[in-house]
N, C-alpha and C. Protein backbone atom coordinates (compact mmCIF):
# COMPACT_ATOMS: atom_id res chain seq x y z
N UNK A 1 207.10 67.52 137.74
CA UNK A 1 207.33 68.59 136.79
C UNK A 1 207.94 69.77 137.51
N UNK A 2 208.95 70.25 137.11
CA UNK A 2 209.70 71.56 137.80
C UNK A 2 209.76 72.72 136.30
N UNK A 3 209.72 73.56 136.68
CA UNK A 3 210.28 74.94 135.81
C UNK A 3 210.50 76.23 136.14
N UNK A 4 211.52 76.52 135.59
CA UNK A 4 212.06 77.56 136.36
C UNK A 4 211.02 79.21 135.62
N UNK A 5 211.27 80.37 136.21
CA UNK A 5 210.90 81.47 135.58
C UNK A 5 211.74 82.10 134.32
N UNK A 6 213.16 81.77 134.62
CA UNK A 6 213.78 82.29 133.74
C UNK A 6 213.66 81.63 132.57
N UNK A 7 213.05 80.30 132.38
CA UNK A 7 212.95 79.41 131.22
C UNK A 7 211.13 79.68 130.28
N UNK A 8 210.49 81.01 131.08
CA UNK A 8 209.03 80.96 130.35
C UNK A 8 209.01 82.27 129.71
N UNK A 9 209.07 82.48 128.33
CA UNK A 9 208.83 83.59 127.80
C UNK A 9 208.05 84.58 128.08
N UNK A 10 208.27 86.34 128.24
CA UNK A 10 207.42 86.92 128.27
C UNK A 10 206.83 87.65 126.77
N UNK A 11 205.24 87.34 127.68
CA UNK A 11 204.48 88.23 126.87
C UNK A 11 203.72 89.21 126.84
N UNK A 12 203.08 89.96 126.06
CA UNK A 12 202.54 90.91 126.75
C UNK A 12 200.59 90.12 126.39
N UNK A 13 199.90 90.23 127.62
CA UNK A 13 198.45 89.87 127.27
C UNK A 13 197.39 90.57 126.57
N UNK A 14 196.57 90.21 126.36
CA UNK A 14 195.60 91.12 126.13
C UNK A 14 195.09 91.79 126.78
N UNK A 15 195.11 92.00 128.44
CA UNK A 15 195.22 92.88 128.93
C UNK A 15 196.24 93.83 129.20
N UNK A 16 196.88 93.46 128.67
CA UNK A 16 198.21 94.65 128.74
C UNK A 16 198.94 94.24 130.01
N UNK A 17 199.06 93.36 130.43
CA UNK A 17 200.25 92.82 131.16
C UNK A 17 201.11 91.82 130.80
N UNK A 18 202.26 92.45 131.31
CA UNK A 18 203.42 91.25 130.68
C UNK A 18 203.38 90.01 131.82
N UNK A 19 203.20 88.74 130.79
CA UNK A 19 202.76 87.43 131.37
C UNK A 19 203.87 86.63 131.08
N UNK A 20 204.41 85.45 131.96
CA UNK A 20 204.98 84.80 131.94
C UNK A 20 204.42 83.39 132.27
N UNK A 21 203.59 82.51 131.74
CA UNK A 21 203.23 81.48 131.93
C UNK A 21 203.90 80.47 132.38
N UNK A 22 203.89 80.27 133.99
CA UNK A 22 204.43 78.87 134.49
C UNK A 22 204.08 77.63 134.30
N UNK A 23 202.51 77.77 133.67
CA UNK A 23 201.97 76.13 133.75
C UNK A 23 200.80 75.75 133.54
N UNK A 24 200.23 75.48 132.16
CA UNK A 24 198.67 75.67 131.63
C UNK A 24 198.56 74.45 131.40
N UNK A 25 197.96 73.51 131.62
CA UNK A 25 197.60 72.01 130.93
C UNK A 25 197.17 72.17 129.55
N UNK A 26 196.99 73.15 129.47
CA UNK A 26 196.39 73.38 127.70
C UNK A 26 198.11 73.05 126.96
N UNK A 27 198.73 73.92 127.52
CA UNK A 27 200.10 73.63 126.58
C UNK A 27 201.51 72.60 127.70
N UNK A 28 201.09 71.97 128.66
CA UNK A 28 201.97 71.33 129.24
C UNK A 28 201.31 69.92 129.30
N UNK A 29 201.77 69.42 128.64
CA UNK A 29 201.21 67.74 128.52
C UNK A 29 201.47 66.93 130.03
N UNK A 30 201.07 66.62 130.44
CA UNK A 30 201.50 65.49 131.61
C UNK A 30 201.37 66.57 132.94
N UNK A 31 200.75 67.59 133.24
CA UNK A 31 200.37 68.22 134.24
C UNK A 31 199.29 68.28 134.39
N UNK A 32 198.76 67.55 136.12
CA UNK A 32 198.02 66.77 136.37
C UNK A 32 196.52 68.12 136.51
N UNK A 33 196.96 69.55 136.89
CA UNK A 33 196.03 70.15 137.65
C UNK A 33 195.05 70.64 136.42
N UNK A 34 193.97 71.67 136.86
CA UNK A 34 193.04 72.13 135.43
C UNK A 34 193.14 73.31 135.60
N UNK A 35 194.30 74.47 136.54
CA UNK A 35 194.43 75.60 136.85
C UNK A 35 195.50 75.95 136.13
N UNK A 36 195.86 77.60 135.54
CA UNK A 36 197.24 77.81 135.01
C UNK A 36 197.29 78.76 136.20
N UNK A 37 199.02 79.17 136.34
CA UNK A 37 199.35 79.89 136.98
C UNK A 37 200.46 80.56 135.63
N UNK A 38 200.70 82.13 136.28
CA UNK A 38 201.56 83.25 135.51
C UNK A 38 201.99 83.78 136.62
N UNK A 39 203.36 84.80 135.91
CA UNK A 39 203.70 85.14 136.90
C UNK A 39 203.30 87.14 136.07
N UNK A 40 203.08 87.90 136.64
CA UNK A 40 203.10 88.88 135.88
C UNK A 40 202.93 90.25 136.60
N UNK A 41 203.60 91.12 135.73
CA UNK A 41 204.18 92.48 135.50
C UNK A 41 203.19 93.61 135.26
N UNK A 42 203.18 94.87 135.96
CA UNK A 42 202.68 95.98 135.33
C UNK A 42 203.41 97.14 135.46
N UNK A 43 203.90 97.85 134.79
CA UNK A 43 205.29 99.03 134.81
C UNK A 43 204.08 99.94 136.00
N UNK A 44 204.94 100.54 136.38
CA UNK A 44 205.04 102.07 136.80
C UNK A 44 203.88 102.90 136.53
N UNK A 45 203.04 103.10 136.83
CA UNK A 45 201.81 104.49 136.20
C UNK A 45 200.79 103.81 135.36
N UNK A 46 201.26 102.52 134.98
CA UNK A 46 200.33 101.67 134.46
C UNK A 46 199.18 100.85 134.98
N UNK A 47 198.42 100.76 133.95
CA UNK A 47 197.00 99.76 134.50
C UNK A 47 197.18 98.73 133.50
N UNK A 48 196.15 97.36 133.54
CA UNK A 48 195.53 96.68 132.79
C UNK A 48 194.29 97.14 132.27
N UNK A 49 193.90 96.82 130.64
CA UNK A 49 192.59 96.78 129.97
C UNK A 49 191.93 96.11 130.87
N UNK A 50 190.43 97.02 131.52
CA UNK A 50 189.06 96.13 131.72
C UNK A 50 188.93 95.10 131.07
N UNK A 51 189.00 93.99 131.65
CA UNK A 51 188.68 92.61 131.06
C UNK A 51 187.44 92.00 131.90
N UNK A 52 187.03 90.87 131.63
CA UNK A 52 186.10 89.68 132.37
C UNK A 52 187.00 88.80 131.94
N UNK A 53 186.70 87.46 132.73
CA UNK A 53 187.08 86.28 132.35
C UNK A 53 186.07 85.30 132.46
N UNK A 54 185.43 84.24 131.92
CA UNK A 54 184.78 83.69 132.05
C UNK A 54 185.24 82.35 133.29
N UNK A 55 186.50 82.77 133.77
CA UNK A 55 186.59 81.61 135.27
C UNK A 55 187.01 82.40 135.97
N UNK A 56 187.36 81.34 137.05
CA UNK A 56 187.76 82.39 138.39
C UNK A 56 189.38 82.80 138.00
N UNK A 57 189.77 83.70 138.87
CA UNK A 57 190.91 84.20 138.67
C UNK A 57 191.68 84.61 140.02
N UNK A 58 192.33 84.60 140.87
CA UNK A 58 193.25 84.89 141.80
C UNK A 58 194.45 85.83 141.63
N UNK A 59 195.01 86.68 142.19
CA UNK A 59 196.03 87.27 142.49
C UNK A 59 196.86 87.31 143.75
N UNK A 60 197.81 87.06 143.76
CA UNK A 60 199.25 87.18 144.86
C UNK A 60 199.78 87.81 144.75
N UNK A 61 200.11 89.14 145.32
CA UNK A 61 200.76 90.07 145.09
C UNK A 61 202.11 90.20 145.11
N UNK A 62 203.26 90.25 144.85
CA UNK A 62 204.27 89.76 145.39
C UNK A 62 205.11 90.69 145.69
N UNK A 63 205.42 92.18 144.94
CA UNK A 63 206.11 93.10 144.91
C UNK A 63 205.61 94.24 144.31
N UNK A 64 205.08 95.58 145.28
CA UNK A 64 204.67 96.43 144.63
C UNK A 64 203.46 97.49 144.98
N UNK A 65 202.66 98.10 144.79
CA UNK A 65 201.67 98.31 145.19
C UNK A 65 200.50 99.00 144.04
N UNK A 66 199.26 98.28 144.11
CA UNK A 66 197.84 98.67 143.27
C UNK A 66 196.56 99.26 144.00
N UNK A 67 196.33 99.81 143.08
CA UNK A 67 194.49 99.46 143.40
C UNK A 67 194.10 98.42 142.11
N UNK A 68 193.06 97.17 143.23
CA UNK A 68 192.60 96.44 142.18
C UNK A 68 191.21 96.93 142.07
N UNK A 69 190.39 96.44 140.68
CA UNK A 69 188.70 97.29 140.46
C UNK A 69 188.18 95.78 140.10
N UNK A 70 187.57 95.59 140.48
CA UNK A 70 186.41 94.74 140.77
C UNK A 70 184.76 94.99 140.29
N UNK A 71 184.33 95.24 139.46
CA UNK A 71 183.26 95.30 139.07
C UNK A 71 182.96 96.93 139.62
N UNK A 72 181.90 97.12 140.62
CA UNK A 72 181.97 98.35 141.28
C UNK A 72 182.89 98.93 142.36
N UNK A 73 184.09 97.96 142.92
CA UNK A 73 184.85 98.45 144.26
C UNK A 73 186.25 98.48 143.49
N UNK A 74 186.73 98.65 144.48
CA UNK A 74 187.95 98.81 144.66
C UNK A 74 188.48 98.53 145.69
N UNK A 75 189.93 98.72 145.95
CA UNK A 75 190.59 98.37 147.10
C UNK A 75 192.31 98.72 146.62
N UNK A 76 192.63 99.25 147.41
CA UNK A 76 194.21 99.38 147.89
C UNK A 76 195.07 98.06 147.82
N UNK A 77 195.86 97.39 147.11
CA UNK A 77 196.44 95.89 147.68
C UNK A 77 198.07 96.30 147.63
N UNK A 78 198.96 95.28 148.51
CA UNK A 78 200.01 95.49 147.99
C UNK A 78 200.64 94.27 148.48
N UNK A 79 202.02 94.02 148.51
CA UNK A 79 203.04 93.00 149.20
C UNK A 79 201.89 91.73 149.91
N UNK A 80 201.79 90.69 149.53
CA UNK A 80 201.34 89.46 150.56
C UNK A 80 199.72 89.67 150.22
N UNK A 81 199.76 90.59 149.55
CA UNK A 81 197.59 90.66 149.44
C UNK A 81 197.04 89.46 148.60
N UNK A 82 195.98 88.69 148.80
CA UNK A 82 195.42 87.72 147.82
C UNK A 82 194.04 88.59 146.96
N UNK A 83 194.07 88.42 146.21
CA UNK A 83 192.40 88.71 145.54
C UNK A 83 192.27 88.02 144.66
N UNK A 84 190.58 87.43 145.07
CA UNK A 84 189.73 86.64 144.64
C UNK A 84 188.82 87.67 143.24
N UNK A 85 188.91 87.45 142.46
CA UNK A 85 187.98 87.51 141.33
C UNK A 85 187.03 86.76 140.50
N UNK A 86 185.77 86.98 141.04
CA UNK A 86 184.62 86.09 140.33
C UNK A 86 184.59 86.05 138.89
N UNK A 87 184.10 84.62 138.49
CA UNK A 87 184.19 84.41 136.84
C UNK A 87 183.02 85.64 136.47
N UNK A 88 183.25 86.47 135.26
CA UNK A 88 182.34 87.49 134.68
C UNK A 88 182.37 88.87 135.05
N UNK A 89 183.32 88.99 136.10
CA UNK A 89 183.76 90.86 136.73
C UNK A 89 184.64 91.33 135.63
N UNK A 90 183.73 92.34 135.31
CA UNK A 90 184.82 93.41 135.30
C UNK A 90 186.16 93.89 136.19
N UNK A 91 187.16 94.13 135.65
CA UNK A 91 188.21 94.01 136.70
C UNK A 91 189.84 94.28 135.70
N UNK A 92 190.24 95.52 136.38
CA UNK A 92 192.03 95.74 135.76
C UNK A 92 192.41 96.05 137.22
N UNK A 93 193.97 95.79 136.71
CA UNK A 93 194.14 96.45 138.09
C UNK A 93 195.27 97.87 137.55
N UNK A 94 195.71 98.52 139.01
CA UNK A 94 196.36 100.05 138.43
C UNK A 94 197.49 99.99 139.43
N UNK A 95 199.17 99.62 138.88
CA UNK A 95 200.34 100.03 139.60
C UNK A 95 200.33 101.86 140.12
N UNK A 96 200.03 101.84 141.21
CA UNK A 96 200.06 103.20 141.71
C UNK A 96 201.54 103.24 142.57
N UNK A 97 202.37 102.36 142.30
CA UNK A 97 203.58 102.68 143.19
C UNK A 97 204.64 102.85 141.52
N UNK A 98 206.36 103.00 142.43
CA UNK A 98 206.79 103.78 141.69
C UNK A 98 207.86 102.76 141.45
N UNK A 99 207.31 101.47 141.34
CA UNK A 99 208.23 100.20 141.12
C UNK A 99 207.12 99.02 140.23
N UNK A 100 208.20 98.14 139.51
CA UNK A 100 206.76 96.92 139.07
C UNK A 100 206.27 96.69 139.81
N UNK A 101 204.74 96.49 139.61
CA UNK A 101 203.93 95.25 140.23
C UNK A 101 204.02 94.31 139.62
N UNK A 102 204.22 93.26 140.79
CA UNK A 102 204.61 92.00 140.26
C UNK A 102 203.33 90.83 141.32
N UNK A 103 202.80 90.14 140.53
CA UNK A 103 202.35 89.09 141.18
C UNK A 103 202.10 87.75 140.51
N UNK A 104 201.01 86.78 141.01
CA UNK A 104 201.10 85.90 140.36
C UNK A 104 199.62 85.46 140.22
N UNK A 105 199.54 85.19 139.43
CA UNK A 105 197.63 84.84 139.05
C UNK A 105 197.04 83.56 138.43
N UNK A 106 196.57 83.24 139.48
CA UNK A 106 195.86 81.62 139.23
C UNK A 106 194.71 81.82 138.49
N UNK A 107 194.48 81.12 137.21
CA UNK A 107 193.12 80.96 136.54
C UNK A 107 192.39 79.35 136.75
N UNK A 108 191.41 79.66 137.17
CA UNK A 108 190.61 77.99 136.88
C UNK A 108 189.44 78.37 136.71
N UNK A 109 189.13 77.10 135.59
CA UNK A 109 189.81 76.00 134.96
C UNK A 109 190.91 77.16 133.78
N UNK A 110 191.77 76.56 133.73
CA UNK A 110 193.30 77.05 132.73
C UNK A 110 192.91 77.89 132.47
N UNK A 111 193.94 79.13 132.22
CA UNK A 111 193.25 80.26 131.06
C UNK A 111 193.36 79.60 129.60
N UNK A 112 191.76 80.75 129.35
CA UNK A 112 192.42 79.98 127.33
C UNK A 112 191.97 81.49 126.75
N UNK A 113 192.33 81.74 125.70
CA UNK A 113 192.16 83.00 124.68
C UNK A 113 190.91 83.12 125.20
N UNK A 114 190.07 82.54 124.40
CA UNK A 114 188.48 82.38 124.34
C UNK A 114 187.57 83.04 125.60
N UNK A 115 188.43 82.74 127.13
CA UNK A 115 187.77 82.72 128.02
C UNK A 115 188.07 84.16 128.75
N UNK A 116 189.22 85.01 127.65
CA UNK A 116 188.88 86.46 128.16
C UNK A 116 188.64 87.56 127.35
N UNK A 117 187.61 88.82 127.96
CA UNK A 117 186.66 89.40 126.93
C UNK A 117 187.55 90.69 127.51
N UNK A 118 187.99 91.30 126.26
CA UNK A 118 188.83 93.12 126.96
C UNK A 118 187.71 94.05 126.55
N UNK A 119 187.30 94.81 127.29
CA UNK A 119 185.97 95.95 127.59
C UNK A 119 187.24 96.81 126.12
């Protein structure tokens, strides 16, 4: 299975980031894994809605710079950073630079509607 980025619609989530879904087994028939990956956006001065998710969740940072919030912490991330997010945190993150943040975010098992709650 190959696909390109320019071929996955964006959307905007319910957390308020614009998502581009590379690859959910929920909606890609014949893909073997139980993880989705996105690729996604947060403008300039912007944050994401406090959410939970009921699975785990990952971030790759790819271009840009945040603070991500994590239940009670925080942290500075930017270019090449990974973060791990436990299923049930509270957690947005906040573009504090003066360009998109751009990264990419692994959910497992798949994301589905159901499995995220916006504070």
């Amino acid at each position: 299975m190959t696909k390109n980025l320019k071929d996955c619609p964006e959307f905007i989530s319910e957390d308020h980031c614009g998502l581009r879904e590379l690859v959910n087994p929920h909606h890609d028939p014949g893909f073997p894994g139980r993880y989705s990956l996105a690729y996604a956006t947060v403008e300039p001065g912007k944050k994401s809605f406090a959410h939970k998710m009921l699975t785990s969740e990952a971030y790759y940072i790819l271009e840009g710079h945040a603070i991500i919030h994590i239940d009670n912490e925080q942290a500075q991330i930017g270019p090449e950073d990974f973060v791990s997010i436990p299923p049930g945190a509270t957690q947005w993150i906040e573009n504090t630079g003066t360009t998109h943040l751009v990264f990419l975010c692994i959910v497992d098992p798949a994301w589905r509607k159901e499995d995220e709650i916006v504070d």
